[in-house]
N, C-alpha and C. Protein backbone atom coordinates (compact mmCIF):
# COMPACT_ATOMS: atom_id res chain seq x y z
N UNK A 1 134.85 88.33 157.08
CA UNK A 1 134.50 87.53 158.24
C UNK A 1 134.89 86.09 158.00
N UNK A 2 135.51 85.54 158.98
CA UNK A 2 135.75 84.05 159.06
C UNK A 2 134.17 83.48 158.78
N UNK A 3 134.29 82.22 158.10
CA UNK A 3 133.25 81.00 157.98
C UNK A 3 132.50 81.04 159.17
N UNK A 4 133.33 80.09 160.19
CA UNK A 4 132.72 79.58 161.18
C UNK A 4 132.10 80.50 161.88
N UNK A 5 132.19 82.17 161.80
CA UNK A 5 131.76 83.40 162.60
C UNK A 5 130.32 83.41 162.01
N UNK A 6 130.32 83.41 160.28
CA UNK A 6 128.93 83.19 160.15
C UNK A 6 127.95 82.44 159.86
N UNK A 7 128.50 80.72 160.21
CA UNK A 7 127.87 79.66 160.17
C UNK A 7 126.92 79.70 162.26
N UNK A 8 128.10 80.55 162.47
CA UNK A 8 127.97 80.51 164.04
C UNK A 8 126.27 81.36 164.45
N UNK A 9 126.66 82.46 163.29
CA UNK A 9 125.42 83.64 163.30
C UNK A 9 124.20 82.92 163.17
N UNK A 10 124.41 82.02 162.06
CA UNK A 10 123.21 81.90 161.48
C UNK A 10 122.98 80.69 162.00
N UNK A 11 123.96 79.42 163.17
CA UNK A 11 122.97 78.82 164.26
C UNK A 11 122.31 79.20 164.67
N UNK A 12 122.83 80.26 165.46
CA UNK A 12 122.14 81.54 166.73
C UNK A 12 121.27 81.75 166.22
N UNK A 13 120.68 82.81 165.42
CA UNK A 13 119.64 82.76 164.80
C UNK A 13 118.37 81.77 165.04
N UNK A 14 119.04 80.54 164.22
CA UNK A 14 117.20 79.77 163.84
C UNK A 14 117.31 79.47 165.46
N UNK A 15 117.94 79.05 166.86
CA UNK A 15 117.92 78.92 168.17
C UNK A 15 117.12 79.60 168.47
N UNK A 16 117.50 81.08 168.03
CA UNK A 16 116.17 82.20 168.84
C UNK A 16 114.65 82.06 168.50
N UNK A 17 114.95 81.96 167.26
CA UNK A 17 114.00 81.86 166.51
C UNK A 17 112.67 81.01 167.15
N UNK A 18 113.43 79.83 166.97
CA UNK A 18 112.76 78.53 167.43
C UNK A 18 112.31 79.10 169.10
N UNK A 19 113.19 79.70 169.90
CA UNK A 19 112.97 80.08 171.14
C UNK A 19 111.92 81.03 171.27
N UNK A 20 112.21 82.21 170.18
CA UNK A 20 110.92 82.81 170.62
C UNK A 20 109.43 82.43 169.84
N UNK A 21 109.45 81.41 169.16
CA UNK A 21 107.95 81.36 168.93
C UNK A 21 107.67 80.32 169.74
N UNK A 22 108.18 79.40 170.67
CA UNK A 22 108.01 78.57 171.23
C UNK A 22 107.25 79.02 172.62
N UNK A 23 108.43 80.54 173.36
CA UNK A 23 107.84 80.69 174.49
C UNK A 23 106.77 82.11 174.23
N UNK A 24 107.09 83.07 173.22
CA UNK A 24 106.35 84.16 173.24
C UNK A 24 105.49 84.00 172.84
N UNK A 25 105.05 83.05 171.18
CA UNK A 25 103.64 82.94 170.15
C UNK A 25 103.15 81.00 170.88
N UNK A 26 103.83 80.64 171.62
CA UNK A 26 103.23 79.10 171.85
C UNK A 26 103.25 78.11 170.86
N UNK A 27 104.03 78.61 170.03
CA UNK A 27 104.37 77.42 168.62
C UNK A 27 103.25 77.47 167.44
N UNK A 28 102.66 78.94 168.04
CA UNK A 28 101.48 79.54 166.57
C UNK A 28 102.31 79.32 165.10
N UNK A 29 103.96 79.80 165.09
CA UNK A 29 103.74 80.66 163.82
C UNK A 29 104.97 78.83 163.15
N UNK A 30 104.99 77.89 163.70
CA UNK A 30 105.55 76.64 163.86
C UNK A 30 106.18 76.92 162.00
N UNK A 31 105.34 76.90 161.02
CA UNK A 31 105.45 76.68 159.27
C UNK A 31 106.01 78.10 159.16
N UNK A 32 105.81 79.07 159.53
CA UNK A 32 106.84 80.07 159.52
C UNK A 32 108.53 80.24 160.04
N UNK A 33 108.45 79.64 161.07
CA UNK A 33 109.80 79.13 161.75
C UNK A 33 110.53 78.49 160.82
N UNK A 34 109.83 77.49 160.76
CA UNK A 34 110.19 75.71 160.27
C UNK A 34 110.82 76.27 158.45
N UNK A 35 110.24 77.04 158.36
CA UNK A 35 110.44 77.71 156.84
C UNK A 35 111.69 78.57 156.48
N UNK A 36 111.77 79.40 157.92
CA UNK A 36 112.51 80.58 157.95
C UNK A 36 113.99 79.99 157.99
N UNK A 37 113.98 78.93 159.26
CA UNK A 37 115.08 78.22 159.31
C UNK A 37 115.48 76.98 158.12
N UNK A 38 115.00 76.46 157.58
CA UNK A 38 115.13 76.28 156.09
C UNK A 38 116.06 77.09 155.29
N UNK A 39 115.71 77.90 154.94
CA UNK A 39 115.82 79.03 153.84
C UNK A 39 117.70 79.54 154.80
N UNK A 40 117.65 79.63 156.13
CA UNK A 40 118.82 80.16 156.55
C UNK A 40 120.06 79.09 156.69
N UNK A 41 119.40 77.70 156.92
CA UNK A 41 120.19 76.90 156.77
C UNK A 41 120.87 76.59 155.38
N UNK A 42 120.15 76.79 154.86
CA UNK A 42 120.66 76.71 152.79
C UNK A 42 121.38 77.92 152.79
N UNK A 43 121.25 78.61 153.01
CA UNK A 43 122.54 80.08 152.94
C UNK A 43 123.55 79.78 153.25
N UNK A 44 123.74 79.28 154.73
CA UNK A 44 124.61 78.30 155.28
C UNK A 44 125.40 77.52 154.22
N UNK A 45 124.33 76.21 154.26
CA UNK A 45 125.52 75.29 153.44
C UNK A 45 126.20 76.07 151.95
N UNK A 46 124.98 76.96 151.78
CA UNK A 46 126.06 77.32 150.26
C UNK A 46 127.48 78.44 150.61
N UNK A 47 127.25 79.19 151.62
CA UNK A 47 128.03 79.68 151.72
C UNK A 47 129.56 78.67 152.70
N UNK A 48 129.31 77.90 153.17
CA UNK A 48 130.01 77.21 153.51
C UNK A 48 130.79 76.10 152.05
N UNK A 49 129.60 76.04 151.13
CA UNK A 49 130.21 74.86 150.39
C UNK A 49 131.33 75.84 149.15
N UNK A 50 130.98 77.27 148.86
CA UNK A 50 131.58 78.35 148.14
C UNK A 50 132.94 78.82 149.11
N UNK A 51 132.95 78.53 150.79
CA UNK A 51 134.30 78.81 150.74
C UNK A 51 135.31 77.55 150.71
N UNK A 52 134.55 76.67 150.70
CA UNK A 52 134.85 75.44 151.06
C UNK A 52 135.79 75.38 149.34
N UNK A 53 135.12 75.71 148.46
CA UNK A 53 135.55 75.26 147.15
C UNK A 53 137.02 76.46 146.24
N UNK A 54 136.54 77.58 147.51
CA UNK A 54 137.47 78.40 146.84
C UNK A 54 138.99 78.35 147.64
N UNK A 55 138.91 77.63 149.11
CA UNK A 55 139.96 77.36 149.65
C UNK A 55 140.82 76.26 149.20
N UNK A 56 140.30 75.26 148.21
CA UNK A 56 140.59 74.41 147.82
C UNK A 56 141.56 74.87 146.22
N UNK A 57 140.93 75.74 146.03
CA UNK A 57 142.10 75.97 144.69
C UNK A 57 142.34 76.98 144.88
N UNK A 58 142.76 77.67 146.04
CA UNK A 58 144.11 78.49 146.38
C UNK A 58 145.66 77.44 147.25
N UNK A 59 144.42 76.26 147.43
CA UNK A 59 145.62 75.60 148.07
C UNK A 59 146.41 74.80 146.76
N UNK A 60 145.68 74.62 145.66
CA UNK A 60 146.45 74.18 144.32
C UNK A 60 147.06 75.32 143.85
């Protein structure tokens, strides 16, 4: 899978996320969210910063 396909996923994601505890739980589960999207955003940057580093020395 291209990068940006699953940097894209894992916007979408914490969006819903954030969407559905906002309109379904009323912003009950807020430190669960706030946590979840954390943890998915760091997947993110590492997997972004690992292709980031391996595109770089195929281009050397």
């Amino acid at each position: 899978m291209k990068t940006y396909v699953i940097l894209f996923v894992v916007l979408t994601v914490m969006h819903i996320m954030t969407l559905v505890n906002v309109t379904l739980f009323e912003g009950e589960w807020n430190g669960i969210v706030l946590f979840a999207s954390n943890i998915l955003f760091l997947i993110g940057a590492i997997f972004f910063g690992t292709e980031f580093r391996a595109r770089q020395r195929v281009k050397r």
